[in-house]
Protein backbone atom coordinates (compact mmCIF):
# COMPACT_ATOMS: atom_id res chain seq x y z
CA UNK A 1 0.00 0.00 0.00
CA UNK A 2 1.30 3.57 -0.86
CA UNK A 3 2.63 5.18 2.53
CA UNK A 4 0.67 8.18 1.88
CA UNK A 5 -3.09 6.11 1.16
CA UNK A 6 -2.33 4.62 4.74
CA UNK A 7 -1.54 7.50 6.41
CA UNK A 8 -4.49 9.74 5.18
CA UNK A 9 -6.76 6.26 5.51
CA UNK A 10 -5.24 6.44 9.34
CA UNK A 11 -5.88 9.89 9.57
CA UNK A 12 -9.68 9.10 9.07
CA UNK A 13 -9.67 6.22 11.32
CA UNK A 14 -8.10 8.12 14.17
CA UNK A 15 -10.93 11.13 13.83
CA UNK A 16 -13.76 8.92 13.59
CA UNK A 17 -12.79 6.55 16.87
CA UNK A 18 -12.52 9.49 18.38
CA UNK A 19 -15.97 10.80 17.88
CA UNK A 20 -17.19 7.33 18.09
CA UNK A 21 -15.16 7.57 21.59
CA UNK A 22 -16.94 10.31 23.17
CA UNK A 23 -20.27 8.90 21.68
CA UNK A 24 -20.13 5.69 23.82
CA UNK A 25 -19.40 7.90 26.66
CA UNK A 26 -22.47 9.91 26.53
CA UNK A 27 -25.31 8.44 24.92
CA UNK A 28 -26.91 4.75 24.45
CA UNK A 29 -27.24 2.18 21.72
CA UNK A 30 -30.01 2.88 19.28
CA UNK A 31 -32.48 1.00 19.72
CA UNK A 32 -36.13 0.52 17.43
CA UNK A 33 -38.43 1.12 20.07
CA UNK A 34 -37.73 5.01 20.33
CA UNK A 35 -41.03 7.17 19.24
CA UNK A 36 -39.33 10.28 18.47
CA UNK A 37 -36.69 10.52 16.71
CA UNK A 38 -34.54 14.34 14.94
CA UNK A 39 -32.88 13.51 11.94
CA UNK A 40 -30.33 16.58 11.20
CA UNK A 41 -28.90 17.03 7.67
CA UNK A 42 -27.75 20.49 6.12
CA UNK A 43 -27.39 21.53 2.80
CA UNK A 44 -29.33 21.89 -0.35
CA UNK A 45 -31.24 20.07 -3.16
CA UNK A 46 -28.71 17.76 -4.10
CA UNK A 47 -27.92 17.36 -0.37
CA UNK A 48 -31.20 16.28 0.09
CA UNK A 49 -31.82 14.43 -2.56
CA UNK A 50 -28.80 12.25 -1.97
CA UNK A 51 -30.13 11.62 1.71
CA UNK A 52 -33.51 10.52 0.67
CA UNK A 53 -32.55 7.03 0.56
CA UNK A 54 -30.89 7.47 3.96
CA UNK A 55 -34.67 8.72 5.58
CA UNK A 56 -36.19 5.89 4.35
CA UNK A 57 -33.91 3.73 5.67
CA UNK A 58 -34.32 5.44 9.34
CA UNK A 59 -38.19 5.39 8.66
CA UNK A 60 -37.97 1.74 8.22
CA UNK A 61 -35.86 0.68 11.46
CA UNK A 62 -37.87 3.09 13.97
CA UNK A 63 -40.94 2.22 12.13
CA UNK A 64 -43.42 3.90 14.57
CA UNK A 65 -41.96 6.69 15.32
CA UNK A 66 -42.34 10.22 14.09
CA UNK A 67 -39.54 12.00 12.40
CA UNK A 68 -38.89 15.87 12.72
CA UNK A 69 -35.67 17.10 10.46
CA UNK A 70 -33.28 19.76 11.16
CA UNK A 71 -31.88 21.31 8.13
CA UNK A 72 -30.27 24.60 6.68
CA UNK A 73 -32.69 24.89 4.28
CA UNK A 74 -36.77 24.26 5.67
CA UNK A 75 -39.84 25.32 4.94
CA UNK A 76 -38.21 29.31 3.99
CA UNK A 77 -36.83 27.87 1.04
CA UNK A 78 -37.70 26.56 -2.07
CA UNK A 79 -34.57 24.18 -2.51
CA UNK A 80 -34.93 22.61 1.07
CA UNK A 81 -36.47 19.61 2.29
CA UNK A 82 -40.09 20.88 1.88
CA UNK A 83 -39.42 20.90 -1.38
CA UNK A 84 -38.43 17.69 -2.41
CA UNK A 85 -40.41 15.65 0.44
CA UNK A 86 -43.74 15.46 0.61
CA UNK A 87 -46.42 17.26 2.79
CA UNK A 88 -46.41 14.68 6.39
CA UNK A 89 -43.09 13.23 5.56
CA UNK A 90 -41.38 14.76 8.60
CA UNK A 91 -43.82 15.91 11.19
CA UNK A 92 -41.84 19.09 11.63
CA UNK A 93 -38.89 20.40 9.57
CA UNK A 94 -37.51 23.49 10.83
CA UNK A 95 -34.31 25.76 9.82
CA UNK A 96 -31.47 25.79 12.79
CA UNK A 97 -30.75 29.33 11.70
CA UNK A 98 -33.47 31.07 12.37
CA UNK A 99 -32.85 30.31 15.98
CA UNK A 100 -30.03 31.63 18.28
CA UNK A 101 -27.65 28.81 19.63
CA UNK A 102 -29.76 29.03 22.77
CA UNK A 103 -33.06 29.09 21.34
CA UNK A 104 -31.98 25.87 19.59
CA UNK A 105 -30.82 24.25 22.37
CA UNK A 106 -34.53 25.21 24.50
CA UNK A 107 -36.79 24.14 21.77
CA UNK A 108 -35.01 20.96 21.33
CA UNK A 109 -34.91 20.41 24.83
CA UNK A 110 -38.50 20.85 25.01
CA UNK A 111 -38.94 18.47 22.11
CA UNK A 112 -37.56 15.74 24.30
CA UNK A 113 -36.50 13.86 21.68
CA UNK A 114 -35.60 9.76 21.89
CA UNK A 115 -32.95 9.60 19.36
CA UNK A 116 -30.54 12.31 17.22
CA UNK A 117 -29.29 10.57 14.09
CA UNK A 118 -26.96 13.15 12.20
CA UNK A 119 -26.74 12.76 8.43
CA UNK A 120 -23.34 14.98 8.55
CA UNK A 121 -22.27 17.26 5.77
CA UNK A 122 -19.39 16.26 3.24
CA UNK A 123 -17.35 19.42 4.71
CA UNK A 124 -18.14 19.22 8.43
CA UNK A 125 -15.38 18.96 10.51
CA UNK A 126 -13.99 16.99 13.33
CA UNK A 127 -14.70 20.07 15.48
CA UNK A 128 -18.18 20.18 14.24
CA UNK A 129 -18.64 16.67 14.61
CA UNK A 130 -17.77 17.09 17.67
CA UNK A 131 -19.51 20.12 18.79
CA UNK A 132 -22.94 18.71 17.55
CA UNK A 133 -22.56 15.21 19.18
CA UNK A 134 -21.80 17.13 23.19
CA UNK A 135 -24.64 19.76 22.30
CA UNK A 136 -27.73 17.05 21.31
CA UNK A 137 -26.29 15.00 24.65
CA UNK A 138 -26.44 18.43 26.92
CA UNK A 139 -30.22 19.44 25.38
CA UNK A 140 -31.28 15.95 26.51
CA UNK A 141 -31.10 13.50 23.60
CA UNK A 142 -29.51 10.44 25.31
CA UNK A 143 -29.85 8.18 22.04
CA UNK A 144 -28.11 9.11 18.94
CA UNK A 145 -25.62 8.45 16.13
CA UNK A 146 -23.88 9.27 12.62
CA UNK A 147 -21.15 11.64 13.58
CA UNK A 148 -18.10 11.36 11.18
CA UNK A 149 -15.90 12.97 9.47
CA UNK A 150 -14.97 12.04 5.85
CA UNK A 151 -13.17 15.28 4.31
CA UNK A 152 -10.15 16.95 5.38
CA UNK A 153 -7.04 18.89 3.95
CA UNK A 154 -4.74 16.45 5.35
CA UNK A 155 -2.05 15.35 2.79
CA UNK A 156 -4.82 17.38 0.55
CA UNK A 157 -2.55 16.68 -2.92
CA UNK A 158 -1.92 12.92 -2.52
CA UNK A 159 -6.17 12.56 -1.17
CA UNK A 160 -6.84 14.06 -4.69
CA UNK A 161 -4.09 11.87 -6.62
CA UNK A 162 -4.56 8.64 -4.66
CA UNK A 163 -7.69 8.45 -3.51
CA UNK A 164 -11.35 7.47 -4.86
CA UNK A 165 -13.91 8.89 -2.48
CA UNK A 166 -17.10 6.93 -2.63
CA UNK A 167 -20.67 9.01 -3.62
CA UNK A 168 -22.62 10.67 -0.96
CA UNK A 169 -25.43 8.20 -1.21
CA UNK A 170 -22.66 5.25 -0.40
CA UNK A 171 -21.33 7.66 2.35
CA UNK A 172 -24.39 8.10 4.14
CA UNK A 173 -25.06 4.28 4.02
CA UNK A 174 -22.39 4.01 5.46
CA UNK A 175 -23.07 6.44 8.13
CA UNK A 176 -26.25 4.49 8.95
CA UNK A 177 -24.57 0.93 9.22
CA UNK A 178 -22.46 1.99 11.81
CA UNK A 179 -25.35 3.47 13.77
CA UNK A 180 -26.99 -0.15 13.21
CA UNK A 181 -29.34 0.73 10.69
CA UNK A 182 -30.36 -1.27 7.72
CA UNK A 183 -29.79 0.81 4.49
CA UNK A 184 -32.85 0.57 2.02
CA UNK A 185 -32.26 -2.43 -0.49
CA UNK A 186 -35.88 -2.12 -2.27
CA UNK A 187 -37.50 0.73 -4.64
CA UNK A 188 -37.59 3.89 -3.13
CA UNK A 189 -40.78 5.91 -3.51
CA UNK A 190 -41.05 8.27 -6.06
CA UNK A 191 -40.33 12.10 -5.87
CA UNK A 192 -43.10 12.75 -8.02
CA UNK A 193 -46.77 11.81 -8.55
CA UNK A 194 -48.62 10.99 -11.64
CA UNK A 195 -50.12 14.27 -10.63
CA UNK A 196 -47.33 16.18 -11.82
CA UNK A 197 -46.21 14.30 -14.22
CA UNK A 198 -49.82 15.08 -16.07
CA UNK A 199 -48.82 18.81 -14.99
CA UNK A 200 -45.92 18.86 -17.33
CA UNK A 201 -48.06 17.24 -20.00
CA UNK A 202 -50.43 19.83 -19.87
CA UNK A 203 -48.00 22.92 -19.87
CA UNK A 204 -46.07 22.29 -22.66
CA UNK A 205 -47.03 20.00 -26.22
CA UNK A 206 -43.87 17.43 -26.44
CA UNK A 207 -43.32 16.04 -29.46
CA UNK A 208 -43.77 11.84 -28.88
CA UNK A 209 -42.57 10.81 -31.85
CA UNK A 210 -38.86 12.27 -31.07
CA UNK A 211 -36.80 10.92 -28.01
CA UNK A 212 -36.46 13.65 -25.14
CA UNK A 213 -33.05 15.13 -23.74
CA UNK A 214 -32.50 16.89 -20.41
CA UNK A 215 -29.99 19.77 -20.37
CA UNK A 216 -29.37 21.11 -16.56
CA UNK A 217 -26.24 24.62 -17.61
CA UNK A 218 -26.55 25.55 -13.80
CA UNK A 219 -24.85 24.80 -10.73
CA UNK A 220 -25.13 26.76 -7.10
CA UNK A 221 -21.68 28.20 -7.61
CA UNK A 222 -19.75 29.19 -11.01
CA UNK A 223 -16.58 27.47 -10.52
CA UNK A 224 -19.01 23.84 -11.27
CA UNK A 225 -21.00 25.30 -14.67
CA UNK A 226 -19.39 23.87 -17.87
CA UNK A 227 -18.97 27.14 -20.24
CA UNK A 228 -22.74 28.07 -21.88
CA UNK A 229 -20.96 27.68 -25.26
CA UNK A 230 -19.91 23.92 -24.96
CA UNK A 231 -23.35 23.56 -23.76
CA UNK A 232 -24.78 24.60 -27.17
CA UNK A 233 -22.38 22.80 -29.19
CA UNK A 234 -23.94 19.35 -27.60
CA UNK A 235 -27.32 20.93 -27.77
CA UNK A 236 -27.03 21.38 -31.66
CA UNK A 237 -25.06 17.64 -32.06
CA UNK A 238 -28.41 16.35 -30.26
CA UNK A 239 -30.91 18.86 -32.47
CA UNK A 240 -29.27 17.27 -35.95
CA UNK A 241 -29.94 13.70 -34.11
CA UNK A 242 -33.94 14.82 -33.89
CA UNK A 243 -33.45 15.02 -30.00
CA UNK A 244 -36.00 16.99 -28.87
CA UNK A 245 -33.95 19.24 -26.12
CA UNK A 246 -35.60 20.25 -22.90
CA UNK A 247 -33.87 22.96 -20.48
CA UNK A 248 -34.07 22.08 -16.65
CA UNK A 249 -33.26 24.15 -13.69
CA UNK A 250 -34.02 27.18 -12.08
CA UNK A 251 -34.90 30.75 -12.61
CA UNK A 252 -31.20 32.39 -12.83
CA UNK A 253 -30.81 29.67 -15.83
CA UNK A 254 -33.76 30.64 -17.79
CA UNK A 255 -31.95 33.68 -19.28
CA UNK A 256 -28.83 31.38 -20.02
CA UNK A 257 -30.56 29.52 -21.80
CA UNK A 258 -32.48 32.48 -23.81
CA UNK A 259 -28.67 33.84 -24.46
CA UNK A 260 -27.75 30.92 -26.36
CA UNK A 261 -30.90 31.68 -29.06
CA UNK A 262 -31.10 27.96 -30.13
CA UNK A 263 -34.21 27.54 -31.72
CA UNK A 264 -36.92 24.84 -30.71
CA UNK A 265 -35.14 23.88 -27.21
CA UNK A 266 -38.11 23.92 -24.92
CA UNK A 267 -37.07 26.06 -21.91
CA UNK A 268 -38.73 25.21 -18.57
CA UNK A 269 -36.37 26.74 -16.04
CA UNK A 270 -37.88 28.54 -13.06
CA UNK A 271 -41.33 27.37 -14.60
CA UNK A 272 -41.63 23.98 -12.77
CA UNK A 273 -41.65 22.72 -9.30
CA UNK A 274 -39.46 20.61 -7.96
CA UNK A 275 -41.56 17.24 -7.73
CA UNK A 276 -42.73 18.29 -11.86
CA UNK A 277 -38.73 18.81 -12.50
CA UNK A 278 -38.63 14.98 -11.74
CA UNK A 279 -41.53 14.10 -13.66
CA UNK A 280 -40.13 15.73 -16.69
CA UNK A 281 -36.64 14.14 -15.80
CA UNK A 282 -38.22 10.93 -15.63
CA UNK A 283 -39.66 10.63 -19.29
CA UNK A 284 -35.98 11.77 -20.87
CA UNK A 285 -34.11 9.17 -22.34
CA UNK A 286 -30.77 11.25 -20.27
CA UNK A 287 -29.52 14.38 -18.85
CA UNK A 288 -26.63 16.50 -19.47
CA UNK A 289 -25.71 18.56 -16.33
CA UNK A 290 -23.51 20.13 -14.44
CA UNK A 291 -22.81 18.59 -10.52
CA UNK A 292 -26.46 20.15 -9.60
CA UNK A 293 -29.53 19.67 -7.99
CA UNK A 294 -31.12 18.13 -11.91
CA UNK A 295 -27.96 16.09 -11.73
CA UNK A 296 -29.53 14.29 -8.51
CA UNK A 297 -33.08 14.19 -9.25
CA UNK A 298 -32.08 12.77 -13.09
CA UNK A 299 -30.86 9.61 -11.71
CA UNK A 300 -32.94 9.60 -8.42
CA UNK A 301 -35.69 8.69 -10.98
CA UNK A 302 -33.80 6.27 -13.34
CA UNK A 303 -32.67 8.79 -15.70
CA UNK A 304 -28.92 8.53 -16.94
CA UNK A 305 -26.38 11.38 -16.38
CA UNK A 306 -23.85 12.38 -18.30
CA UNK A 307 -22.33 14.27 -15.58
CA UNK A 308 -19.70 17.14 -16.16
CA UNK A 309 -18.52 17.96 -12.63
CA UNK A 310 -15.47 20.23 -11.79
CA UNK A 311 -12.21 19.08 -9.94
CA UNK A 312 -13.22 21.46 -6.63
CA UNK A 313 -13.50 18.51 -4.07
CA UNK A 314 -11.60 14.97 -4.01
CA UNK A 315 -12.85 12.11 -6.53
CA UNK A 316 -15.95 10.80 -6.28
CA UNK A 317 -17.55 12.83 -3.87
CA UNK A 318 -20.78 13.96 -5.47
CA UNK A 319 -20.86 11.65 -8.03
CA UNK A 320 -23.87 9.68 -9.67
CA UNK A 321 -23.89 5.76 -9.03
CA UNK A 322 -21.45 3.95 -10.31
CA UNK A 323 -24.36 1.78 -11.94
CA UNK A 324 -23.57 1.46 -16.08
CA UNK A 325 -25.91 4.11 -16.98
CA UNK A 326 -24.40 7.22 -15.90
CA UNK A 327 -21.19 8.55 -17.28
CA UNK A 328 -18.47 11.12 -15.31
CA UNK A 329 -16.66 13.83 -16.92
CA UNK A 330 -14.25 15.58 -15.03
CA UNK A 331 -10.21 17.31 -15.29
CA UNK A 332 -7.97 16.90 -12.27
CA UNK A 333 -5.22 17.68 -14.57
CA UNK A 334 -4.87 21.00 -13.09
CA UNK A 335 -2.45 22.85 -10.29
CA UNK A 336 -5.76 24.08 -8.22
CA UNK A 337 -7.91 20.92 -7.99
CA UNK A 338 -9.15 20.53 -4.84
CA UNK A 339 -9.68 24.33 -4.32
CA UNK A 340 -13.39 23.81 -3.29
CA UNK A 341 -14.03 27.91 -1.74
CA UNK A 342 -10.68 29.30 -2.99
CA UNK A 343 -11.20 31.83 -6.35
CA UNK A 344 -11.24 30.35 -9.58
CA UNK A 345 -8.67 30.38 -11.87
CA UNK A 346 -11.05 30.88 -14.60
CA UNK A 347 -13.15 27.17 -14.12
CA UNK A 348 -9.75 25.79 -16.38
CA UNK A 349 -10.98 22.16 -15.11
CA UNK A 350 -14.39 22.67 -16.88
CA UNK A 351 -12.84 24.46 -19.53
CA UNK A 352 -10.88 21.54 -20.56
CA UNK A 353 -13.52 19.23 -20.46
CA UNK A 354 -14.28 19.77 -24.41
CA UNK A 355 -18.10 18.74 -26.37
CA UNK A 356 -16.24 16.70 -28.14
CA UNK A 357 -15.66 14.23 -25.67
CA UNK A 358 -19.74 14.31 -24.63
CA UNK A 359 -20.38 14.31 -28.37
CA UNK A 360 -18.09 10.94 -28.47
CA UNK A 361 -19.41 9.51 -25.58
CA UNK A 362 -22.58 10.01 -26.85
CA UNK A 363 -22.28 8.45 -30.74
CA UNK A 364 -21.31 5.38 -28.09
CA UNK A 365 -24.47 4.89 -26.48
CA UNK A 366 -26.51 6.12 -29.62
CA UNK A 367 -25.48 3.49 -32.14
């Protein structure tokens, strides 16, 4: 084994027994009998997206309890949890920053709570982890589980040359199987309902007789979009292939899209909800995205990916399954990979990413 893969593999191993450490001192094994049980996972879409097979899974194993979920994003945003998870999903989802630290701490003390299970972001750290696992034990949670840390800048260049980081969906499994819990094996239910699907129907006239293509252009921060103009290079190749080309994604890509003046592409960014978004993903025969929100929800619903994701965070990270369908397109062939919140150097990783090598991948799966 390369000295460096053992040392950063050691690294892990020595954060995570320590948080597992300090979580044997102060709380008790999870057990299925508990009735009320906070889930806690920050982030975004895509965040939540990826942890939807992780709430089924704790749905299943405390299967009578009810579920409340603490998140960055709630019910004041339209990319949080409420929007991708059905109305009585979680009894309560509420934001943790639209408390103080010590309102927190009172309300969730008052919740009396049998069991915390933390679904831990990809950039929390050990300190974090920490923090979070002595402040659920102090408001009066004496069950709980999944603190971890799995990103770090330790030995940062040889973690990005060495090492192949497995997807968050694999991550949180993981996450759960050390807490004891079963990860989901079976079909998830969907994130849409025939309901919206005859929504999508209804607002715009698809063609039937032509095969359908997703294009996602956005991405929550610059340094992951692929240049607009590669974008419409791929859309044309699939236009001349009588592709009929659908644009995905939210209101600040609407006008991308516009800029690009390709005719017939059927733009429905900022026009759909999220649950229609996967309808309409789910009736394309693929997407073409950036590493986005779309990207999640396309194969959430058994839509491939052709996935164009930057080189800001280690390997693998936020990529789709590893399943056969889905295909990864990404540069680490440049002196700032790994730079995740540093400026860009211009987004030279998605820059050298060329259509070409979509259009080629494509002609591959088309023939």
């Amino acid at each position: 084994m390369n000295v460096f893969v053992f040392l950063i593999r050691a690294h892990y191993a020595f954060l995570n027994a320590c948080l597992t450490f300090f979580k044997k001192i102060l709380y008790t094994r999870i057990k299925t009998t508990a009735t009320k049980i906070l889930i806690v996972r920050k982030g975004n879409l895509g965040d939540i997206v990826c942890s939807y097979p992780a709430f089924e899974s704790i749905k299943k194993h405390f299967h009578n309890a009810s579920f409340d979920l603490l998140t960055t994003h709630g019910t004041l945003s339209s990319i949080g949890a409420n929007a991708v998870i059905s109305d009585g999903y979680f009894n309560d989802v509420f934001e943790y920053r639209a408390y103080t630290r010590q309102e927190l701490f009172t309300f969730i003390r008052k919740k009396s709570y049998d069991v915390v299970v933390e679904l831990p972001a990809d950039v929390d750290t050990f300190w974090n982890q920490l923090r979070n696992l002595v402040f659920f034990r102090l408001a009066g949670i004496q069950t709980g589980g999944g603190w971890s840390v799995t990103r770090t800048q330790f030995l940062a260049n040889y973690q990005l040359k060495y090492i192949e980081f497995e997807n968050e969906q694999l991550r949180l499994k993981r996450i759960l199987e050390r807490c004891s819990i079963q990860a989901m094996r079976e079909q998830l239910p969907p994130l849409f309902t025939q309901y919206d699907l005859a929504n999508i129907k209804s607002k715009y006239e698809f063609d039937t007789k032509r095969p359908m293509v997703a294009i996602a252009v956005g991405a929550k921060l610059e340094k992951k979009k692929w240049p607009l103009s590669y974008f419409k290079t791929v859309i044309e190749y699939l236009q001349a292939k009588q592709f009929t080309v659908i644009a995905i994604g939210d209101e600040a890509d609407y006008g991308a899209i516009e800029s690009l003046a390709i005719p017939s592409i059927i733009n429905t960014c900022g026009k759909l909800t999220i649950a229609e978004s996967a309808a309409l993903l789910s009736i394309c025969a693929f997407t073409i995205c950036n590493d986005s929100g779309p990207m999640h929800l396309s194969y959430s619903v058994g839509t491939p990916v052709y996935a164009i994701i930057s080189a800001r965070n280690y390997k693998g990270k936020w990529n789709p399954p590893n399943d056969g369908q889905n295909r990864v397109f990404s540069n680490y062939n440049v002196p700032c990979a790994g730079c995740m919140n540093n400026p860009c150097n211009n987004n030279i990783c998605m820059q050298q990413i060329t259509p070409e090598q979509i259009i080629q991948s494509l002609n591959c799966t088309l023939r």
